[in-house]
N, C-alpha and C. Protein backbone atom coordinates (compact mmCIF):
# COMPACT_ATOMS: atom_id res chain seq x y z
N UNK A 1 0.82 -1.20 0.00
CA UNK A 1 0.00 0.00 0.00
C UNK A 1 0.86 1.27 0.00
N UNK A 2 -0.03 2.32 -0.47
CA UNK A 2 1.51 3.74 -0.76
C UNK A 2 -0.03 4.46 0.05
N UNK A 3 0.31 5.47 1.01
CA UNK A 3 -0.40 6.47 1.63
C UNK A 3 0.36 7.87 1.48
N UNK A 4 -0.52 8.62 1.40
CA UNK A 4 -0.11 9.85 1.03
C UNK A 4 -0.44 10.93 2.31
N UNK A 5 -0.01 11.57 2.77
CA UNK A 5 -0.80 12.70 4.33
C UNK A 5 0.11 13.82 3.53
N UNK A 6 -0.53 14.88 4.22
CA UNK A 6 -0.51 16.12 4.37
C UNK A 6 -1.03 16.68 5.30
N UNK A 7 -0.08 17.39 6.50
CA UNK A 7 -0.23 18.45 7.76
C UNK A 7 -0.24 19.52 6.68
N UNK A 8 -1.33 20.60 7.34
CA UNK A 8 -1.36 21.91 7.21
C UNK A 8 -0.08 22.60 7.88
N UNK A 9 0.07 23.82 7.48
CA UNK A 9 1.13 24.58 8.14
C UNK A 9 1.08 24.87 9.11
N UNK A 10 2.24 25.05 10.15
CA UNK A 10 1.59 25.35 11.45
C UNK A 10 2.06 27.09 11.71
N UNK A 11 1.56 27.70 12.29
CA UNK A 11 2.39 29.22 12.81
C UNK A 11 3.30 28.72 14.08
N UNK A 12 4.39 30.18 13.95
CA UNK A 12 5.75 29.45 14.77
C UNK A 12 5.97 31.07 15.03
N UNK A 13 7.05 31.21 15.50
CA UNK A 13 7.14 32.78 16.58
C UNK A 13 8.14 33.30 15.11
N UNK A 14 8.53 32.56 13.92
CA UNK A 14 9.01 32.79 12.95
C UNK A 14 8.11 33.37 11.57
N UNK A 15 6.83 32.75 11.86
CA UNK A 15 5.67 32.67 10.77
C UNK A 15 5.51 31.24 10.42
N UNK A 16 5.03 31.47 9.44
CA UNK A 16 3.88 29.97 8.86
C UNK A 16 5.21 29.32 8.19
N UNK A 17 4.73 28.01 9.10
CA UNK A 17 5.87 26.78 8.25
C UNK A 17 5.47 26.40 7.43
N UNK A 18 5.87 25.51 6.37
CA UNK A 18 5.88 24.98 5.13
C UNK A 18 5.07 23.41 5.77
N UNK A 19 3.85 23.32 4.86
CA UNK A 19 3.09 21.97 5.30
C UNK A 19 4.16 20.77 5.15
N UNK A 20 3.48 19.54 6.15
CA UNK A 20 4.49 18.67 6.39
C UNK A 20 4.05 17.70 5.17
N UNK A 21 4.66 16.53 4.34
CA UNK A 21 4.38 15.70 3.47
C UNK A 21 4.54 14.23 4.24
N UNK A 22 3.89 13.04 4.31
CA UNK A 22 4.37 12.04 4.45
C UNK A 22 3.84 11.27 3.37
N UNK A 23 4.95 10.10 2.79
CA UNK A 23 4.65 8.51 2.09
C UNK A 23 5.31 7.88 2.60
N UNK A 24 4.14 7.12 2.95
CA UNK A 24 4.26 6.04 3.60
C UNK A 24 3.73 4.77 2.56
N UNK A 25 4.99 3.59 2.52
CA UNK A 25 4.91 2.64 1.42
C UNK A 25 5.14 0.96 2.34
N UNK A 26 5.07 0.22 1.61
CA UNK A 26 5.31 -1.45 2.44
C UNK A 26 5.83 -2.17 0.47
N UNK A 27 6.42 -2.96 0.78
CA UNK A 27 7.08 -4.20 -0.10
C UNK A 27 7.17 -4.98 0.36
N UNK A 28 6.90 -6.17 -0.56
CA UNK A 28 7.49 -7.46 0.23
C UNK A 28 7.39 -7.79 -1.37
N UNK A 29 8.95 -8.34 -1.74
CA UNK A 29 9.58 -8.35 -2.85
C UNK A 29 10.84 -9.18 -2.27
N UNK A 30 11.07 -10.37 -2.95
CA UNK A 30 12.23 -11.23 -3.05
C UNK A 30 13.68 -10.91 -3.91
N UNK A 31 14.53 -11.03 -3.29
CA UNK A 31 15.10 -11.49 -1.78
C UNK A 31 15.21 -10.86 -1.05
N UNK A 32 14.72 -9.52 -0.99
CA UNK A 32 14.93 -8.77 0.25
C UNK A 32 13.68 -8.72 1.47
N UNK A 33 12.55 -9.20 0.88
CA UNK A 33 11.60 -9.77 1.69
C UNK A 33 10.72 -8.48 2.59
N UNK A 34 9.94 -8.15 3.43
CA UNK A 34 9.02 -7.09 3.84
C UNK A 34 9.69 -5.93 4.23
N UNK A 35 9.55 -5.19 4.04
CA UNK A 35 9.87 -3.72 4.11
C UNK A 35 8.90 -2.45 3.84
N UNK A 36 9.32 -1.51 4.55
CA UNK A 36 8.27 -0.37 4.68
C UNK A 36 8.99 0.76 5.29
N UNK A 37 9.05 1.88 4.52
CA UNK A 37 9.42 2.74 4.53
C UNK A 37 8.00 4.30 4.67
N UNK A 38 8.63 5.54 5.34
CA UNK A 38 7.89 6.46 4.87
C UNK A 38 9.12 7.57 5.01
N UNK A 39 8.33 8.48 4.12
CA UNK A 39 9.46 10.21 3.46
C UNK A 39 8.78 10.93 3.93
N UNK A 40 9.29 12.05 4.72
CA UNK A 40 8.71 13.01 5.09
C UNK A 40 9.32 14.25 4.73
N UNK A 41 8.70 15.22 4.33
CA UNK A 41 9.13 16.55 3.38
C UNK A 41 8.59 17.74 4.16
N UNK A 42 9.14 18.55 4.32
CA UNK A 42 8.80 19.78 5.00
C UNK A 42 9.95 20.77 4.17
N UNK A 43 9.04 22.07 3.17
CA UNK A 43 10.07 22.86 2.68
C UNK A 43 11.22 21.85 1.81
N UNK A 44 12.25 22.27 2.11
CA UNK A 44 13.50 21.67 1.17
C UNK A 44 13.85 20.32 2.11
N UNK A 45 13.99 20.28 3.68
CA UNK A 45 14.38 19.06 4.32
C UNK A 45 13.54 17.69 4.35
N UNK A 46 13.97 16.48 3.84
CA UNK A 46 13.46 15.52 3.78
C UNK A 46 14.22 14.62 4.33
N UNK A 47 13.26 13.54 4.99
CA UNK A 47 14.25 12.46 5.82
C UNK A 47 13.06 10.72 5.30
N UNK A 48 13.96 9.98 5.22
CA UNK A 48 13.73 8.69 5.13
C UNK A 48 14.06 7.89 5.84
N UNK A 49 12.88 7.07 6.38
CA UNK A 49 13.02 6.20 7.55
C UNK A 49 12.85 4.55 6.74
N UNK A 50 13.22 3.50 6.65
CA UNK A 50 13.23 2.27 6.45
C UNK A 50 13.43 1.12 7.25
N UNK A 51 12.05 0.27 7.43
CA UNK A 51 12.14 -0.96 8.36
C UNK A 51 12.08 -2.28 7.55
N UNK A 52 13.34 -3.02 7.65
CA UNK A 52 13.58 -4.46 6.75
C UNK A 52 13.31 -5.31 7.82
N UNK A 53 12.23 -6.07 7.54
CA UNK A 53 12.25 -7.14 8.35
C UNK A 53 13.07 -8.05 8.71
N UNK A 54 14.09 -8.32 7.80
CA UNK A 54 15.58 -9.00 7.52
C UNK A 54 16.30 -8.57 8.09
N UNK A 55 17.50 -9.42 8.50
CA UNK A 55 18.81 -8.32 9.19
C UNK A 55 19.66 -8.08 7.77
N UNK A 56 19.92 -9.32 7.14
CA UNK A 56 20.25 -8.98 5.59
C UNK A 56 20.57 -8.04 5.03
N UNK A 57 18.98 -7.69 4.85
CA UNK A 57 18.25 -6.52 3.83
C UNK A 57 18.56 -5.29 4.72
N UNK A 58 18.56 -5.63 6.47
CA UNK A 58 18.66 -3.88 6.79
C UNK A 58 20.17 -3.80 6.89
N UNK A 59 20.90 -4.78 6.35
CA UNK A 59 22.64 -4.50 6.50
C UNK A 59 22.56 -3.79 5.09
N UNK A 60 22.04 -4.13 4.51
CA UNK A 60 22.63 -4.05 3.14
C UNK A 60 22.03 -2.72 2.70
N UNK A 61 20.91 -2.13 3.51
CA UNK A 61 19.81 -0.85 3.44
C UNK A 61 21.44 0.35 4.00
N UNK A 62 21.48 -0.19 4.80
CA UNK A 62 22.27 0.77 6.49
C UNK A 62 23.91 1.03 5.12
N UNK A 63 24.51 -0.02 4.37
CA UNK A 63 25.35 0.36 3.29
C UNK A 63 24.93 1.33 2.64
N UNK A 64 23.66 0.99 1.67
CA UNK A 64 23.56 2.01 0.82
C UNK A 64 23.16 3.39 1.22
N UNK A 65 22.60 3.93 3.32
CA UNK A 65 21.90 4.74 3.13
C UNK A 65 22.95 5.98 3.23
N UNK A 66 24.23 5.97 2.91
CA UNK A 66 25.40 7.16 2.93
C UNK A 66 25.14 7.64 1.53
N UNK A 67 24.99 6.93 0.45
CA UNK A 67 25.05 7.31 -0.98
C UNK A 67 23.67 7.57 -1.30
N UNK A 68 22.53 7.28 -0.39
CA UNK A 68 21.01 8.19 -0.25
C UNK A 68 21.06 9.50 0.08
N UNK A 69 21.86 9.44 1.09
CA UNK A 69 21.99 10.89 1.79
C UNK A 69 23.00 12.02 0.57
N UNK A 70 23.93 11.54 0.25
CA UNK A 70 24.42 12.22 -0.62
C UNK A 70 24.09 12.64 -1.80
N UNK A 71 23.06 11.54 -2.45
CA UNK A 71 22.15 11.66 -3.42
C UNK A 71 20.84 13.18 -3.21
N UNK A 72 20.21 13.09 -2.04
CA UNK A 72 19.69 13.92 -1.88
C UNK A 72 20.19 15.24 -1.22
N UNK A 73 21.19 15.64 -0.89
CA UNK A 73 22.00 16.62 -0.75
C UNK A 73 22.31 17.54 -2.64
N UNK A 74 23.01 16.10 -3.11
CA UNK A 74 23.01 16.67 -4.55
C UNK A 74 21.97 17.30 -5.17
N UNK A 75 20.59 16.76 -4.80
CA UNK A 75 18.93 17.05 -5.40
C UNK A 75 18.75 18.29 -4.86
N UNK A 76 19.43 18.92 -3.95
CA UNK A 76 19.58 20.49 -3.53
C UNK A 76 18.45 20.56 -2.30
N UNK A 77 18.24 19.66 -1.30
CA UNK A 77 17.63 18.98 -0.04
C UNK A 77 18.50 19.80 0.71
N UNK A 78 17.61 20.26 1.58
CA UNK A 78 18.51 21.45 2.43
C UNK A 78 18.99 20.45 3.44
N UNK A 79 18.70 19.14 3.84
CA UNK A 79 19.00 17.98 4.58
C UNK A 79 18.18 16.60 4.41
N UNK A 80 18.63 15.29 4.15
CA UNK A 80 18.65 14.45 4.08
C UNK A 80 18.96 13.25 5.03
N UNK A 81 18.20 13.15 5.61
CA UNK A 81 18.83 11.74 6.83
C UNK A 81 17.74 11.00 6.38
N UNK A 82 18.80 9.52 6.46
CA UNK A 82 18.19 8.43 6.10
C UNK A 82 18.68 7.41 7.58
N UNK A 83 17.27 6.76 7.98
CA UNK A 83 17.47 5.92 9.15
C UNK A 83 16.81 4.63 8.93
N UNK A 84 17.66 3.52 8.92
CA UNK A 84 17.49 2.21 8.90
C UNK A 84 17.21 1.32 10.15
N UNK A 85 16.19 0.84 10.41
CA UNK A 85 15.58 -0.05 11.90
C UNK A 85 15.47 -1.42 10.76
N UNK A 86 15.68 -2.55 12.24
CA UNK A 86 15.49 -3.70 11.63
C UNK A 86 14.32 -4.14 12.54
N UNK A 87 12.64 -4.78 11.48
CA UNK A 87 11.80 -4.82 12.56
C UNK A 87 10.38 -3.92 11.95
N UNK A 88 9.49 -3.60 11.98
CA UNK A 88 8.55 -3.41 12.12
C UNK A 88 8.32 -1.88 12.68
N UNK A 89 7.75 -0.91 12.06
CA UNK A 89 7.27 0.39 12.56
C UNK A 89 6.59 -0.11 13.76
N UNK A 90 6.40 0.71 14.82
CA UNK A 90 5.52 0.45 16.03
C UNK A 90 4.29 1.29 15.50
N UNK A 91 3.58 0.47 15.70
CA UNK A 91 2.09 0.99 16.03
C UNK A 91 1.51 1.98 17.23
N UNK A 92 1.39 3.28 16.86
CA UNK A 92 0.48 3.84 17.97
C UNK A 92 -1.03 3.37 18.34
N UNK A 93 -0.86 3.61 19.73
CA UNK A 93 -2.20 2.87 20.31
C UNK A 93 -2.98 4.48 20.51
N UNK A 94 -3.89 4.47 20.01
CA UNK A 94 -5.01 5.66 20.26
C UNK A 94 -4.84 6.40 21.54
N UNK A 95 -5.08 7.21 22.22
CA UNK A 95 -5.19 7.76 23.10
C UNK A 95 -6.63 8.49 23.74
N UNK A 96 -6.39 8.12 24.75
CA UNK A 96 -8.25 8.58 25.71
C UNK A 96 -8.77 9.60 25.14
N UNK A 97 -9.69 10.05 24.25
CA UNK A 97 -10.29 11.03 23.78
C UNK A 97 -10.24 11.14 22.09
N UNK A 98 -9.57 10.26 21.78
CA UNK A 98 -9.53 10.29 20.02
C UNK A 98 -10.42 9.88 19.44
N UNK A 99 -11.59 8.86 20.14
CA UNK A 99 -12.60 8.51 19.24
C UNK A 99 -13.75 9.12 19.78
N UNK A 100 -14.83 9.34 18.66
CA UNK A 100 -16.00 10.39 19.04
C UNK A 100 -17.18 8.92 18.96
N UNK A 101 -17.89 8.95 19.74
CA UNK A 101 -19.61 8.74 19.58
C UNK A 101 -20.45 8.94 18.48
N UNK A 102 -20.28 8.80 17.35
CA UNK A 102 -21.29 9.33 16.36
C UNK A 102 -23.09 9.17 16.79
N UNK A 103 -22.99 8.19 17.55
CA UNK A 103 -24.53 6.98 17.72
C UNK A 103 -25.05 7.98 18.33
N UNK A 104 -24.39 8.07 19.66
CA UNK A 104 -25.27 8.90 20.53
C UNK A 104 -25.96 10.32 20.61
C-alpha cells in the first residue's frame, strides 16, 4: 500500500511553516523480503526512515543509506537523513479522547 498525508502549516514565533508531506509505502519483494518505509518533506528538508524485516536486507539498506543521503543533498535537499531499523514500525495505540460517539 503507498499512503499519502498532508499536515497543514503550522504558525511558529518565525511565521507559517511549510506543510508537512508524508509517504508512507510497504514491499514485500524477493530477496529482500518485507519492508516499509515512509518520506517526510517539509520545505526543502526531507528524511527517510526504512524498516527491513531481515537483518540482511537492513545491513545491506544501512550500506547504501550514505550514498542516499548524498544523493539527496546533490537534489539540492537542504538535509537528508536516512534511518534504517530492523523490525517493524511500532504501532500507535489511540489515546483517551480520540474517538468520538457518532450513535449517541
Amino acid at each position: 500500500p503507498l499512503q499519502v498525508e498532508r499536515e497543514a502549516p503550522r504558525r511558529t514565533a518565525e511565521g507559517v511553516s511549510a506543510p508537512l508531506w508524508r509517504i508512507r509505502f510497504a514491499l514485500d519483494v524477493e530477496p529482500m523480503g518485507p519492508l516499509q518505509g515512509i518520506v517526510t518533506l517539509r520545505g526543502r528538508d526531507v528524511g527517510v526512515t526504512l524498516w527491513a524485516e531481515r537483518e540482511q536486507t537492513s545491513q545491506l539498506l544501512r550500506g547504501a543509506a550514505p550514498g542516499l543521503e548524498s544523493a539527496l543533498l546533490l537534489a539540492e535537499f537542504a538535509s537528508g537523513a536516512v534511518d534504517v531499523h530492523l523490525g517493524q514500525p511500532r504501532v500507535m495505540q489511540p489515546t483517551a479522547g480520540q474517538f468520538l460517539d457518532r450513535l449517541s
